[in-house]
PDB file of N, CA and C in Angstrom:
ATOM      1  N   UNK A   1      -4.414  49.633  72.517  1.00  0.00           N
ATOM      2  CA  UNK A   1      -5.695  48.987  72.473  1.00  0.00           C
ATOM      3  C   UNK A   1      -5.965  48.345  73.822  1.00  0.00           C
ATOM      4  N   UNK A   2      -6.943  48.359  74.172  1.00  0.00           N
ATOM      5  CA  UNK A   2      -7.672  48.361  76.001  1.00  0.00           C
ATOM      6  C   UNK A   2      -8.132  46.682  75.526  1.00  0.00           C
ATOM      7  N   UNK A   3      -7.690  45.569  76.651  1.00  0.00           N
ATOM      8  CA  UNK A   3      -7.669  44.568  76.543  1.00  0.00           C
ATOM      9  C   UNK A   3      -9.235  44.327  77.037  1.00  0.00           C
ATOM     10  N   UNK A   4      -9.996  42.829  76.606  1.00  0.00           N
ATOM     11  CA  UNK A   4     -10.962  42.863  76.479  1.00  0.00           C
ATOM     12  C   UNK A   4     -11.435  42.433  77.360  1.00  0.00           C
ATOM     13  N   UNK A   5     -12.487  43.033  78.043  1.00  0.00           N
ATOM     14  CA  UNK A   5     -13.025  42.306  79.208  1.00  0.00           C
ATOM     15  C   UNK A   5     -13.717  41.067  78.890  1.00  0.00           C
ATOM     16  N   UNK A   6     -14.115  40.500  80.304  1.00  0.00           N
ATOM     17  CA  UNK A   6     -14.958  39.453  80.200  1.00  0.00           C
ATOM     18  C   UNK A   6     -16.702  39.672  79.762  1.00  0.00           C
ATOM     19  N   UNK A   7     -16.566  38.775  78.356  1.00  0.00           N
ATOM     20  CA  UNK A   7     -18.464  38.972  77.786  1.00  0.00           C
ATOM     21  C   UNK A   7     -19.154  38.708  78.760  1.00  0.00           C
ATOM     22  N   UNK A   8     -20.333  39.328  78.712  1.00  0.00           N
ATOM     23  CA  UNK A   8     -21.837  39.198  79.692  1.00  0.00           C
ATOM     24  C   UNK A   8     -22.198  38.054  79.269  1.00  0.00           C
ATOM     25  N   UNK A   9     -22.641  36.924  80.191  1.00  0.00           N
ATOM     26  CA  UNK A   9     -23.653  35.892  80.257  1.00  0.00           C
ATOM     27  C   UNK A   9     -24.449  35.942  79.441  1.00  0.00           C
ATOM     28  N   UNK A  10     -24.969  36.959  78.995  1.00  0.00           N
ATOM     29  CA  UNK A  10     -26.020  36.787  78.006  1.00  0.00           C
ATOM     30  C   UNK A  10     -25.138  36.628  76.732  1.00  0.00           C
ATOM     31  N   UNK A  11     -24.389  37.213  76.012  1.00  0.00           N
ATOM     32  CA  UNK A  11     -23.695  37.615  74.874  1.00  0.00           C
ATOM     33  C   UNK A  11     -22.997  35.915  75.158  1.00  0.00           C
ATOM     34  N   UNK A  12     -22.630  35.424  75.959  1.00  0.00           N
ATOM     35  CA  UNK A  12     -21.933  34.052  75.730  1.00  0.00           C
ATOM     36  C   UNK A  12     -22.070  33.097  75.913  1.00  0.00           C
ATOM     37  N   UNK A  13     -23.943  33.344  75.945  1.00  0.00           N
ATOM     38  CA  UNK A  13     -24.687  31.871  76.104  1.00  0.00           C
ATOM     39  C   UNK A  13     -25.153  31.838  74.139  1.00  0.00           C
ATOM     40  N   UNK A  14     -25.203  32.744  73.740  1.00  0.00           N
ATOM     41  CA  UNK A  14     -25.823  32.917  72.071  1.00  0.00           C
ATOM     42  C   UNK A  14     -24.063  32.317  71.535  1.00  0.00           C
ATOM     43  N   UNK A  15     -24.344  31.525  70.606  1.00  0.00           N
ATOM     44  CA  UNK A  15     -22.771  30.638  69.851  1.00  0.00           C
ATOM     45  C   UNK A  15     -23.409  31.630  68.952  1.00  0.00           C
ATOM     46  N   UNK A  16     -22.325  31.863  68.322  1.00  0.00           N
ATOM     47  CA  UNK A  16     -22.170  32.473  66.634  1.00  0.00           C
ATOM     48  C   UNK A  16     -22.747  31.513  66.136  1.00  0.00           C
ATOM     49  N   UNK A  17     -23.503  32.119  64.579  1.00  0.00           N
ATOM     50  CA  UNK A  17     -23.650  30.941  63.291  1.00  0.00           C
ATOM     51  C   UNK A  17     -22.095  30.183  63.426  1.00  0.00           C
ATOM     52  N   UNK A  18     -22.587  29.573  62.074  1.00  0.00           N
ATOM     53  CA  UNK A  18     -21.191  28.414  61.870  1.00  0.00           C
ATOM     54  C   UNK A  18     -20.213  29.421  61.079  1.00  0.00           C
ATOM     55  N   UNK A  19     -21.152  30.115  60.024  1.00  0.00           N
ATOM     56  CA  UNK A  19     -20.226  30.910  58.838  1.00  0.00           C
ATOM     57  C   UNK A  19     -19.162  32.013  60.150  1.00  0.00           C
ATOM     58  N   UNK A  20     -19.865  32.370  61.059  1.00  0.00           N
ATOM     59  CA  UNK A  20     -19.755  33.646  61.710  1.00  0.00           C
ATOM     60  C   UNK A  20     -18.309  33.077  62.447  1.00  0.00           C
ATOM     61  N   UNK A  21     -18.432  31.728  63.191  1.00  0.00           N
ATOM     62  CA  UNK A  21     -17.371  31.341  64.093  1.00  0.00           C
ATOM     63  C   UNK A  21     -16.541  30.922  62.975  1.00  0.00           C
ATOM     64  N   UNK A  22     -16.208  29.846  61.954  1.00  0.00           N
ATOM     65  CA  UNK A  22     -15.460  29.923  61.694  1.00  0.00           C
ATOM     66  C   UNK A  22     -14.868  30.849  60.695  1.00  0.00           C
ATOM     67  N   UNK A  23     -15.293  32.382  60.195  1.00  0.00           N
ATOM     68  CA  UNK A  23     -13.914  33.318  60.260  1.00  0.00           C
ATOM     69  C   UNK A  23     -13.753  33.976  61.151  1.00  0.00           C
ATOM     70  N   UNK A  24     -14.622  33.495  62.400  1.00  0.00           N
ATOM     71  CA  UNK A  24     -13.643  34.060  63.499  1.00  0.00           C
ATOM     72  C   UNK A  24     -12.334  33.039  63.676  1.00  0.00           C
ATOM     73  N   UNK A  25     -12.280  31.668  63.473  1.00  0.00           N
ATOM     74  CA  UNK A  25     -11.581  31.271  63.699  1.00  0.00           C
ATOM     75  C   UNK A  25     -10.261  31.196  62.700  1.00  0.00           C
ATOM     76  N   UNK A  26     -10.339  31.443  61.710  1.00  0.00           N
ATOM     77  CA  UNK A  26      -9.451  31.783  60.479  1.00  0.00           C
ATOM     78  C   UNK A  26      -8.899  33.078  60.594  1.00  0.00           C
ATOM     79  N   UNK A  27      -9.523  34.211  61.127  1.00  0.00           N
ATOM     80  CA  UNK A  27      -8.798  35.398  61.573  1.00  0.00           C
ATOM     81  C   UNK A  27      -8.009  34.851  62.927  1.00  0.00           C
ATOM     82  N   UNK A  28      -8.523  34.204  63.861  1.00  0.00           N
ATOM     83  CA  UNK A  28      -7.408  34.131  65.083  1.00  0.00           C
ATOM     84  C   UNK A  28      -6.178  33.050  64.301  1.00  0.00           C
ATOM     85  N   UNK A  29      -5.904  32.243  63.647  1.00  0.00           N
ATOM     86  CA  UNK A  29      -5.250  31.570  63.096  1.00  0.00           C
ATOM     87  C   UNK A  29      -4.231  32.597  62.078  1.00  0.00           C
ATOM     88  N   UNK A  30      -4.846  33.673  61.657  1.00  0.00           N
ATOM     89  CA  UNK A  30      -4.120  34.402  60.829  1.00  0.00           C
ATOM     90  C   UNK A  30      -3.890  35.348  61.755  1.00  0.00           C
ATOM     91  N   UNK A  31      -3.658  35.757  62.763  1.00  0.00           N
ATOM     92  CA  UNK A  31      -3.205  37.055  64.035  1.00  0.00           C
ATOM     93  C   UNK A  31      -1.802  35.880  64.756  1.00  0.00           C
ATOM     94  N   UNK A  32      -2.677  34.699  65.040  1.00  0.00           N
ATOM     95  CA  UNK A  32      -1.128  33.858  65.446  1.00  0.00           C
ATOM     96  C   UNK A  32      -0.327  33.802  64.796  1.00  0.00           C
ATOM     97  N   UNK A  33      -0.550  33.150  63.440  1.00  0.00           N
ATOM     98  CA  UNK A  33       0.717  32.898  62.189  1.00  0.00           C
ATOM     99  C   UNK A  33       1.405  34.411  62.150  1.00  0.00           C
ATOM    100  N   UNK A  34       0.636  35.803  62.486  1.00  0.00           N
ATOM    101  CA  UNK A  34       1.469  36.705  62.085  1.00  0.00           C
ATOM    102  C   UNK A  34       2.820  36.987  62.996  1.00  0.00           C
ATOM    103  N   UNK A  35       2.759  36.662  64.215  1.00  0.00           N
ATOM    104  CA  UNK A  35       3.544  37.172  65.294  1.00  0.00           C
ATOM    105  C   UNK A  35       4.042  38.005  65.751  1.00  0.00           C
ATOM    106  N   UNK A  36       2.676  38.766  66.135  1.00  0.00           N
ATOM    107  CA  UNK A  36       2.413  40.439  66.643  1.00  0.00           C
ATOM    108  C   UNK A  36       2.184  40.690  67.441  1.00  0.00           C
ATOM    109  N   UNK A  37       1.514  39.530  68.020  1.00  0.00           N
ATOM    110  CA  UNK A  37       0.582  39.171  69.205  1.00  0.00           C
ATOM    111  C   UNK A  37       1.453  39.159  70.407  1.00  0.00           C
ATOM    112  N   UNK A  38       1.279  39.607  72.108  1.00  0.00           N
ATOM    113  CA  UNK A  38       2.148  39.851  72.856  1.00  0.00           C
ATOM    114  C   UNK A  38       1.563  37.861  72.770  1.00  0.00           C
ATOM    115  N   UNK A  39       2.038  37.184  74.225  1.00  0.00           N
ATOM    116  CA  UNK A  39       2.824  36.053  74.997  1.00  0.00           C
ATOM    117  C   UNK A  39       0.904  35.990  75.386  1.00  0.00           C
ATOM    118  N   UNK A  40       0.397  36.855  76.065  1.00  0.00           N
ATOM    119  CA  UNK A  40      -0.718  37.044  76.872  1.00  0.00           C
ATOM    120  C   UNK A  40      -1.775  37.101  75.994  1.00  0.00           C
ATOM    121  N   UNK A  41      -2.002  37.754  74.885  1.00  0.00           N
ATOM    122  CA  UNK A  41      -2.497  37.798  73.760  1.00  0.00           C
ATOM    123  C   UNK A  41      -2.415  36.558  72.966  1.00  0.00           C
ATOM    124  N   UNK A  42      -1.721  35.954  72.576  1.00  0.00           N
ATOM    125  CA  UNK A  42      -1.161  34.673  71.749  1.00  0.00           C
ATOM    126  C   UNK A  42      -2.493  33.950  72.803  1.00  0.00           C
ATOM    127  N   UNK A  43      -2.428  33.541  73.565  1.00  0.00           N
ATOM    128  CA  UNK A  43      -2.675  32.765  74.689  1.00  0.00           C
ATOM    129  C   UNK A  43      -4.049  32.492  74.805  1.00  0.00           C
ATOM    130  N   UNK A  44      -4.807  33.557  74.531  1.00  0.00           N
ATOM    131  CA  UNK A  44      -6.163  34.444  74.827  1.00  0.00           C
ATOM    132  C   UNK A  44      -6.905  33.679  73.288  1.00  0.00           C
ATOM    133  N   UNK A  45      -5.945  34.243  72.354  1.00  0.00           N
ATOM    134  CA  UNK A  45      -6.501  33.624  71.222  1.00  0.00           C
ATOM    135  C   UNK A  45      -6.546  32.039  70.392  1.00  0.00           C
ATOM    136  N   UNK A  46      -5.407  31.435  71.047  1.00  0.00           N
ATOM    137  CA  UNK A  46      -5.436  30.129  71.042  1.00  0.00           C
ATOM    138  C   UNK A  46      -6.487  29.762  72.091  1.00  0.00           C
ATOM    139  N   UNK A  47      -6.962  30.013  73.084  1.00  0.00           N
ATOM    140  CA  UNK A  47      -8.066  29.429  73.832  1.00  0.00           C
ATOM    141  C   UNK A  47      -9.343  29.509  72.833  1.00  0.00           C
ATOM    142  N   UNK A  48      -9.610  30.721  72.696  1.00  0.00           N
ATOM    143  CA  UNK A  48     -10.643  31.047  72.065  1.00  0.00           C
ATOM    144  C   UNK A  48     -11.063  29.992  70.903  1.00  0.00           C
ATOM    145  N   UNK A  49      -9.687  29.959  70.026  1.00  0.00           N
ATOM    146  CA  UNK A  49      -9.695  29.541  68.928  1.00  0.00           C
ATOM    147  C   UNK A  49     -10.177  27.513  69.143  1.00  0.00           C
ATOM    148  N   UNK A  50      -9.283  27.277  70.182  1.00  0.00           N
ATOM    149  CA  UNK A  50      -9.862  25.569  70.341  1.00  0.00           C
ATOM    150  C   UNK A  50     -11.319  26.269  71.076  1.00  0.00           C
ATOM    151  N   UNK A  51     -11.611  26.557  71.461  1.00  0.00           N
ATOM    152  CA  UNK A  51     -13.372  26.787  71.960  1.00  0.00           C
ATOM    153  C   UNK A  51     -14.135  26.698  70.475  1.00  0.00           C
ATOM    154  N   UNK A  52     -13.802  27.819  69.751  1.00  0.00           N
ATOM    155  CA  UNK A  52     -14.210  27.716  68.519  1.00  0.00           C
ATOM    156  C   UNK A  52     -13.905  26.740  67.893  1.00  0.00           C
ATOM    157  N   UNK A  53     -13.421  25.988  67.778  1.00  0.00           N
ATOM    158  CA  UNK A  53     -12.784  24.700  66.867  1.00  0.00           C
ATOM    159  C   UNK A  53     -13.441  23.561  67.420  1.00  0.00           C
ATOM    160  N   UNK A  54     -14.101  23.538  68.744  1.00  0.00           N
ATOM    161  CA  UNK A  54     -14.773  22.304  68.932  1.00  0.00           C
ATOM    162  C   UNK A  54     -16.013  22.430  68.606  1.00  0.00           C
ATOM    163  N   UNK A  55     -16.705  23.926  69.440  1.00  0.00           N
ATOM    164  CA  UNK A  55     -17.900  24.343  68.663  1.00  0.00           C
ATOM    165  C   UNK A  55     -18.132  23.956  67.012  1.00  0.00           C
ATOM    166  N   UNK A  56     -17.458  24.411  66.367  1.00  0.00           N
ATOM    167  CA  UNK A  56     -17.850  23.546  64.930  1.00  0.00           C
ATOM    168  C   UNK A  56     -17.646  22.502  64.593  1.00  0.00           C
ATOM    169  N   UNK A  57     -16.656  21.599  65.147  1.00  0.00           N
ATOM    170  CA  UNK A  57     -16.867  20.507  65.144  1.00  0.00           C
ATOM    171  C   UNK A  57     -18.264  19.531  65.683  1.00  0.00           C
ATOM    172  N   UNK A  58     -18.478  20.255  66.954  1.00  0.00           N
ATOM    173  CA  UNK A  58     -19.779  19.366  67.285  1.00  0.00           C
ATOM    174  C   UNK A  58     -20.869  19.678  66.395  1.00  0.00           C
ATOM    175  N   UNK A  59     -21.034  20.966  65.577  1.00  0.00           N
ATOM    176  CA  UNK A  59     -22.003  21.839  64.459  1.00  0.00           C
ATOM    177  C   UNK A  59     -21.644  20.613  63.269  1.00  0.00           C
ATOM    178  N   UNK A  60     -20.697  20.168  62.735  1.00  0.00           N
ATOM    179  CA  UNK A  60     -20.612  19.438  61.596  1.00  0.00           C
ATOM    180  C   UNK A  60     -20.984  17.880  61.938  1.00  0.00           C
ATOM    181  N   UNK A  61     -20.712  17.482  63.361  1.00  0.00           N
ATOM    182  CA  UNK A  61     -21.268  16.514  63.813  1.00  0.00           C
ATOM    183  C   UNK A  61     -22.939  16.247  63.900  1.00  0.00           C
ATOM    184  N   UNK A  62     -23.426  17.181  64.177  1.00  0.00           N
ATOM    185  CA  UNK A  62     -24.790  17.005  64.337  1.00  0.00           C
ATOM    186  C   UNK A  62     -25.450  17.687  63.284  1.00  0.00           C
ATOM    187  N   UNK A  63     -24.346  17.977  61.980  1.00  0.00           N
ATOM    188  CA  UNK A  63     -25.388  17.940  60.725  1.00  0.00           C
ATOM    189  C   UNK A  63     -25.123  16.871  59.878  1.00  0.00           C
ATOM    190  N   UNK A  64     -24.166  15.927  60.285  1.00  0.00           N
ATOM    191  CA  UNK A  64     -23.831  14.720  59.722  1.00  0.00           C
ATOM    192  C   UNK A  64     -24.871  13.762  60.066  1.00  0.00           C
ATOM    193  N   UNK A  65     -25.323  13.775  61.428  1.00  0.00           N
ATOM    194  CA  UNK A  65     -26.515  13.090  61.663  1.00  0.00           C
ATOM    195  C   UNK A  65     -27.375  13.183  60.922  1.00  0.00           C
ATOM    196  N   UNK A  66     -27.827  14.615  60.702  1.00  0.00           N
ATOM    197  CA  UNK A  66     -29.260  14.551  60.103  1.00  0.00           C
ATOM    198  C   UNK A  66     -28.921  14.561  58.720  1.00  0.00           C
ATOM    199  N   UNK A  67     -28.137  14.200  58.257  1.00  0.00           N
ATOM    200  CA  UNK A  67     -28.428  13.947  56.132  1.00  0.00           C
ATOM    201  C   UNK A  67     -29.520  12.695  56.222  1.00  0.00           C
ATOM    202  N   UNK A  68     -30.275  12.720  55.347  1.00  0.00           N
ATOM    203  CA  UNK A  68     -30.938  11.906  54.826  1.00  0.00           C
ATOM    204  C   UNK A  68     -30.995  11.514  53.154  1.00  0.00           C
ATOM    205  N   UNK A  69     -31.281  11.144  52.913  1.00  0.00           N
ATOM    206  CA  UNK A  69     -31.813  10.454  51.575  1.00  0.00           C
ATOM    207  C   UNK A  69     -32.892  10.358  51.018  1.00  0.00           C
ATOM    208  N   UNK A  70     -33.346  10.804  49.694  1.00  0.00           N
ATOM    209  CA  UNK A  70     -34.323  10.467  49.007  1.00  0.00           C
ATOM    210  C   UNK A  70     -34.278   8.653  48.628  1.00  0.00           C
ATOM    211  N   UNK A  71     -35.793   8.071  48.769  1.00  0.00           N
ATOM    212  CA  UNK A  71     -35.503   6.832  48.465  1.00  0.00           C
ATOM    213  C   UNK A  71     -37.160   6.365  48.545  1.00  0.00           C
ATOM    214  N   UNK A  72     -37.524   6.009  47.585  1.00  0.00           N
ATOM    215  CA  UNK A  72     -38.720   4.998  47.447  1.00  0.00           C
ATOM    216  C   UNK A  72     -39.165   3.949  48.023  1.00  0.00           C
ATOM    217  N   UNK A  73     -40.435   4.349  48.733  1.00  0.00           N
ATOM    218  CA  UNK A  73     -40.656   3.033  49.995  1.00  0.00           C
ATOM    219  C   UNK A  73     -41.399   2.253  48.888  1.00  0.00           C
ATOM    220  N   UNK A  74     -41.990   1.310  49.344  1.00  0.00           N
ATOM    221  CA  UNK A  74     -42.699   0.023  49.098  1.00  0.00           C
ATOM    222  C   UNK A  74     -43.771   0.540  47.705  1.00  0.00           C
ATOM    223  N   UNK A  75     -44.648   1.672  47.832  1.00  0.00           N
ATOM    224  CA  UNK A  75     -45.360   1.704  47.243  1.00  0.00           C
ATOM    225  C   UNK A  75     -45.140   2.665  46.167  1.00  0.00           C
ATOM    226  N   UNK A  76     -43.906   2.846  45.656  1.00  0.00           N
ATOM    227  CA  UNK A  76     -42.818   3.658  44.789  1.00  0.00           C
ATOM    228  C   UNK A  76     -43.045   5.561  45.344  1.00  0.00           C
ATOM    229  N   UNK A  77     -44.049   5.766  46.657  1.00  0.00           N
ATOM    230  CA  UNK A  77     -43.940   7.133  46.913  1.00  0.00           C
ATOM    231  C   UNK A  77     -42.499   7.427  47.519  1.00  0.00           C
ATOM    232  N   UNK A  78     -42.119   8.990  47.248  1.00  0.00           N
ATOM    233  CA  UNK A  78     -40.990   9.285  47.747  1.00  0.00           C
ATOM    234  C   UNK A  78     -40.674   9.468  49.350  1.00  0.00           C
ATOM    235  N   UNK A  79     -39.574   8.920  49.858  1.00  0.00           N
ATOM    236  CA  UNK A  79     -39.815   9.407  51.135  1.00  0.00           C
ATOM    237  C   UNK A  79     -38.477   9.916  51.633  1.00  0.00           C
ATOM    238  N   UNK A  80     -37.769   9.910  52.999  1.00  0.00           N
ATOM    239  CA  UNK A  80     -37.021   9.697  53.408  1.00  0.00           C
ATOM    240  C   UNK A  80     -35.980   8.847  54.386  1.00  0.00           C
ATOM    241  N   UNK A  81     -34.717   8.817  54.422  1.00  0.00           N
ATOM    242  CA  UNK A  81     -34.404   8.453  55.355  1.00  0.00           C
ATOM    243  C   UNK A  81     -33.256   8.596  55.965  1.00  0.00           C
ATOM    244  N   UNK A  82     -32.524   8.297  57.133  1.00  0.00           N
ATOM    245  CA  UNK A  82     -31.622   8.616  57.227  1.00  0.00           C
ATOM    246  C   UNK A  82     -30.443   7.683  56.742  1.00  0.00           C
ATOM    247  N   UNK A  83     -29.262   8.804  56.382  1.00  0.00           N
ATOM    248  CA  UNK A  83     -28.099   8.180  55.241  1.00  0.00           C
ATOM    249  C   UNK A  83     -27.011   7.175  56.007  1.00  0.00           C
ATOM    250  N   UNK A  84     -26.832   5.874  55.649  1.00  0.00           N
ATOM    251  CA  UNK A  84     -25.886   5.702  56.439  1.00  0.00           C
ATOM    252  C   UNK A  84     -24.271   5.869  55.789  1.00  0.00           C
ATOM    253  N   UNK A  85     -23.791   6.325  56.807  1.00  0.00           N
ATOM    254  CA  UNK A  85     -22.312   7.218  56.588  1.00  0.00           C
ATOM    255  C   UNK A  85     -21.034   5.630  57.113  1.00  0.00           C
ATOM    256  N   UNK A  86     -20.681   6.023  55.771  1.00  0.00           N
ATOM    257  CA  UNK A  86     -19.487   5.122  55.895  1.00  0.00           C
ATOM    258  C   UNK A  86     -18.208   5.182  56.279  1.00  0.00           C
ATOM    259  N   UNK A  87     -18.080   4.575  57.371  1.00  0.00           N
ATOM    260  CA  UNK A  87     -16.632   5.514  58.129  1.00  0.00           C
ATOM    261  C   UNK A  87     -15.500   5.212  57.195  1.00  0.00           C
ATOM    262  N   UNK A  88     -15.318   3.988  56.803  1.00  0.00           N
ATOM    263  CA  UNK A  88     -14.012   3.456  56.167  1.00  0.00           C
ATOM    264  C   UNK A  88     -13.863   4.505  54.967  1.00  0.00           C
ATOM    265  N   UNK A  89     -14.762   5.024  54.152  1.00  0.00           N
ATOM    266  CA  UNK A  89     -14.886   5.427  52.927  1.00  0.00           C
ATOM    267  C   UNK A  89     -14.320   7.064  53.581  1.00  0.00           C
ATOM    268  N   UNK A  90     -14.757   7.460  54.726  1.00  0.00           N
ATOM    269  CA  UNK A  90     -14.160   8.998  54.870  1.00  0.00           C
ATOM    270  C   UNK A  90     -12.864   8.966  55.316  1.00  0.00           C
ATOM    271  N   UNK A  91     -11.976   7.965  56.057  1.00  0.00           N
ATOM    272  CA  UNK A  91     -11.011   7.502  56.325  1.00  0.00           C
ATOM    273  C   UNK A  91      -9.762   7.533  54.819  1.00  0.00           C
ATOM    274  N   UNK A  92     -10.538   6.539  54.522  1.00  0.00           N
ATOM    275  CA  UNK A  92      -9.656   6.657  53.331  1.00  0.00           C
ATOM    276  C   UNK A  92      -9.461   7.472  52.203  1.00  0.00           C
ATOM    277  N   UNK A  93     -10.350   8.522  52.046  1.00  0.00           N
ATOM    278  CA  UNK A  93     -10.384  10.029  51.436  1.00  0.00           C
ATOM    279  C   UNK A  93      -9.334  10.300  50.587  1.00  0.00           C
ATOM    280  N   UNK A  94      -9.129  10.230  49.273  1.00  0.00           N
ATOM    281  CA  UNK A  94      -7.794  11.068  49.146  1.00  0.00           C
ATOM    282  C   UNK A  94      -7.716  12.328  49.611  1.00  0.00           C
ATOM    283  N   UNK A  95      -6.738  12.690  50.069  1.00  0.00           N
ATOM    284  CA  UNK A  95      -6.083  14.108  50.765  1.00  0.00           C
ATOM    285  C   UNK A  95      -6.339  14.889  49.412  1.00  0.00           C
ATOM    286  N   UNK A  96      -5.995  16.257  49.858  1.00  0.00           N
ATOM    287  CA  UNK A  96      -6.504  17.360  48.571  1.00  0.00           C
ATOM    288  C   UNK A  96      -5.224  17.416  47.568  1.00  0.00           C
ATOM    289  N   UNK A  97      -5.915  17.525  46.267  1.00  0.00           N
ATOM    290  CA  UNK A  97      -4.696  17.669  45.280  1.00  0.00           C
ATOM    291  C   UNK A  97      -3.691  18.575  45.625  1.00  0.00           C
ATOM    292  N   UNK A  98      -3.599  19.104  46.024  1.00  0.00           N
ATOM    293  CA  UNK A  98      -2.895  20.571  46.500  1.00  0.00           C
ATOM    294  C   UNK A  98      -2.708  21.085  47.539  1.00  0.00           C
ATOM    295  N   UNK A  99      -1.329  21.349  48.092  1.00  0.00           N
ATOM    296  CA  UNK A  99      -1.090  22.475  50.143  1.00  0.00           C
ATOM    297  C   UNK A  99      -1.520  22.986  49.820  1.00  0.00           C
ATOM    298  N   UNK A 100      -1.946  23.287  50.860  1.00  0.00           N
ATOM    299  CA  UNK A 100      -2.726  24.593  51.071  1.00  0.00           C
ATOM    300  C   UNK A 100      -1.712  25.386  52.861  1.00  0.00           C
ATOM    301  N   UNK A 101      -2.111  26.135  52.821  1.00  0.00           N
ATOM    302  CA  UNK A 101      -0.890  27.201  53.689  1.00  0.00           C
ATOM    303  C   UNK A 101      -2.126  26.567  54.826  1.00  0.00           C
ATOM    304  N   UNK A 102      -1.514  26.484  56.134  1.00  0.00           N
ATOM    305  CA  UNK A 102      -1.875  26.487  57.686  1.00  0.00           C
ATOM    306  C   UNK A 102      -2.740  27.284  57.738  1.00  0.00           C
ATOM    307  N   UNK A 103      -4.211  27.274  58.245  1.00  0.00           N
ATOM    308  CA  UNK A 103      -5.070  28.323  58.544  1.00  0.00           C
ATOM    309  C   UNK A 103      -6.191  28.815  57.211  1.00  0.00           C
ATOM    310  N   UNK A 104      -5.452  28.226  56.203  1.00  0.00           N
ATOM    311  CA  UNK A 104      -6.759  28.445  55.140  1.00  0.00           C
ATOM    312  C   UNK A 104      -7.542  27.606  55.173  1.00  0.00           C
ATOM    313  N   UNK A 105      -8.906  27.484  54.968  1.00  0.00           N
ATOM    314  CA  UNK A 105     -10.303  26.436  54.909  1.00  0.00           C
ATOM    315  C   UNK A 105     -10.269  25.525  53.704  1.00  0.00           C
ATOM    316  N   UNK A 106     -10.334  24.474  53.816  1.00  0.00           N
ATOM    317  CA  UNK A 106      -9.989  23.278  52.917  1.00  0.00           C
ATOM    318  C   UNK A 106     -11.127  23.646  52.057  1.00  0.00           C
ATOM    319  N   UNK A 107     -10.752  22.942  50.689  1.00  0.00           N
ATOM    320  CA  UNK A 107     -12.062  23.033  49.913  1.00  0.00           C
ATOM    321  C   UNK A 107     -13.361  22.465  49.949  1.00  0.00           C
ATOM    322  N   UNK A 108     -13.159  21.457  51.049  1.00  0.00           N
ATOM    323  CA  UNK A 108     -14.598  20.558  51.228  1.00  0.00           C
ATOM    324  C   UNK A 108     -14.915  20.881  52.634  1.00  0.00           C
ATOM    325  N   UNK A 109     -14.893  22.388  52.765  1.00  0.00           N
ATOM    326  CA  UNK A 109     -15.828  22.583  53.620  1.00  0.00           C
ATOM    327  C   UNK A 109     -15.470  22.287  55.145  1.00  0.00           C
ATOM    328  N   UNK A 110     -14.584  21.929  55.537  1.00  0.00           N
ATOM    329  CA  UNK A 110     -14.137  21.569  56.902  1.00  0.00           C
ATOM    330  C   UNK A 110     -13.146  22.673  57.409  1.00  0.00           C
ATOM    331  N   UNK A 111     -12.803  22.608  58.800  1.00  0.00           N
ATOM    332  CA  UNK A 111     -12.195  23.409  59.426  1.00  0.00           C
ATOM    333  C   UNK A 111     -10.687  23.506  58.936  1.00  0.00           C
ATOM    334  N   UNK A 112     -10.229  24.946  59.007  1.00  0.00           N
ATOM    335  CA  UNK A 112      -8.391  25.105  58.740  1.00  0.00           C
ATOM    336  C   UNK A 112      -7.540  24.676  60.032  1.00  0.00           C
ATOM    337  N   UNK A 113      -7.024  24.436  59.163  1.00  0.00           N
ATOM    338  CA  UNK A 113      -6.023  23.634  60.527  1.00  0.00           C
ATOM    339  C   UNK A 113      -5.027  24.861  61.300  1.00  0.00           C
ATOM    340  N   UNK A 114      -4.871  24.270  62.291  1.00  0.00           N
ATOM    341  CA  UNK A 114      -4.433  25.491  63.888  1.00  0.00           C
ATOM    342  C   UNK A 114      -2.995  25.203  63.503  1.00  0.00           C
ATOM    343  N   UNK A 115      -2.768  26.070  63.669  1.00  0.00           N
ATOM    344  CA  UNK A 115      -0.905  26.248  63.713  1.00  0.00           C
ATOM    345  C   UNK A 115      -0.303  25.750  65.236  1.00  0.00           C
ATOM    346  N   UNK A 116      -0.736  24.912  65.544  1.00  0.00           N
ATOM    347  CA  UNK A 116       0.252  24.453  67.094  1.00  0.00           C
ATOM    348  C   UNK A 116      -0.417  23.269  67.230  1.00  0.00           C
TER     349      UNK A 116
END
C-alpha cells in the first residue's frame, strides 16, 4: 500500500462533520490497539488522531455554549435563554456503570479515549 501523500489545501481547510471525524478517530484508535502498524505509520496516525481529538473537542465546546433553555419571561410568553452549565455538577459525574475497552465511545456521547 503506497503511503499517503500530503492533502491539497483545499481538501484540508473543509474539517469533517463531527459524526465523520470521530469514526475517523475510533478507527485510528482501533489500527493502533491492533499492532500492525509499522513505527512510521503508528506515528502518522497518532498525530492525526490528537488533531482529530482536539477538533471535537473544540466542536463539543462550542455546542456547550449554545444550549439554551426554554423559560417564561415576565409576561408568561415562551422564550429563550442561555443555560447556565454547572461545572461542579459535571466534575462530579458518576463515572459509567461499566469498562468499557480503550477506544470505544462512551455512552454519553463524548470522545473514546486514546490508548497512549
Amino acid at each position: 500500500m503506497a503511503a499517503k501523500k500530503n492533502v491539497p489545501a483545499a481538501e484540508a481547510a473543509e474539517a469533517p462533520n463531527f459524526e465523520k471525524a470521530l469514526e475517523r478517530l475510533e478507527t485510528i484508535v482501533e489500527e493502533l490497539e491492533g499492532g500492525a502498524l509499522s513505527l512510521e505509520d503508528s506515528i502518522a496516525r497518532y498525530e492525526e488522531g490528537v488533531k482529530l481529538s482536539r477538533q471535537l473537542g473544540r466542536t463539543l465546546d462550542e455546542a456547550e455554549k449554545r444550549i439554551e433553555r426554554l423559560v417564561a419571561n415576565e409576561d408568561g410568553a415562551p422564550s429563550t435563554e442561555p443555560m447556565a452549565l454547572d461545572d461542579d455538577a459535571t466534575a462530579t459525574a458518576a463515572p459509567a456503570a461499566t469498562p468499557r475497552r480503550s477506544g470505544t465511545p462512551p455512552r454519553d456521547g463524548g470522545l473514546p479515549e486514546l490508548p497512549f
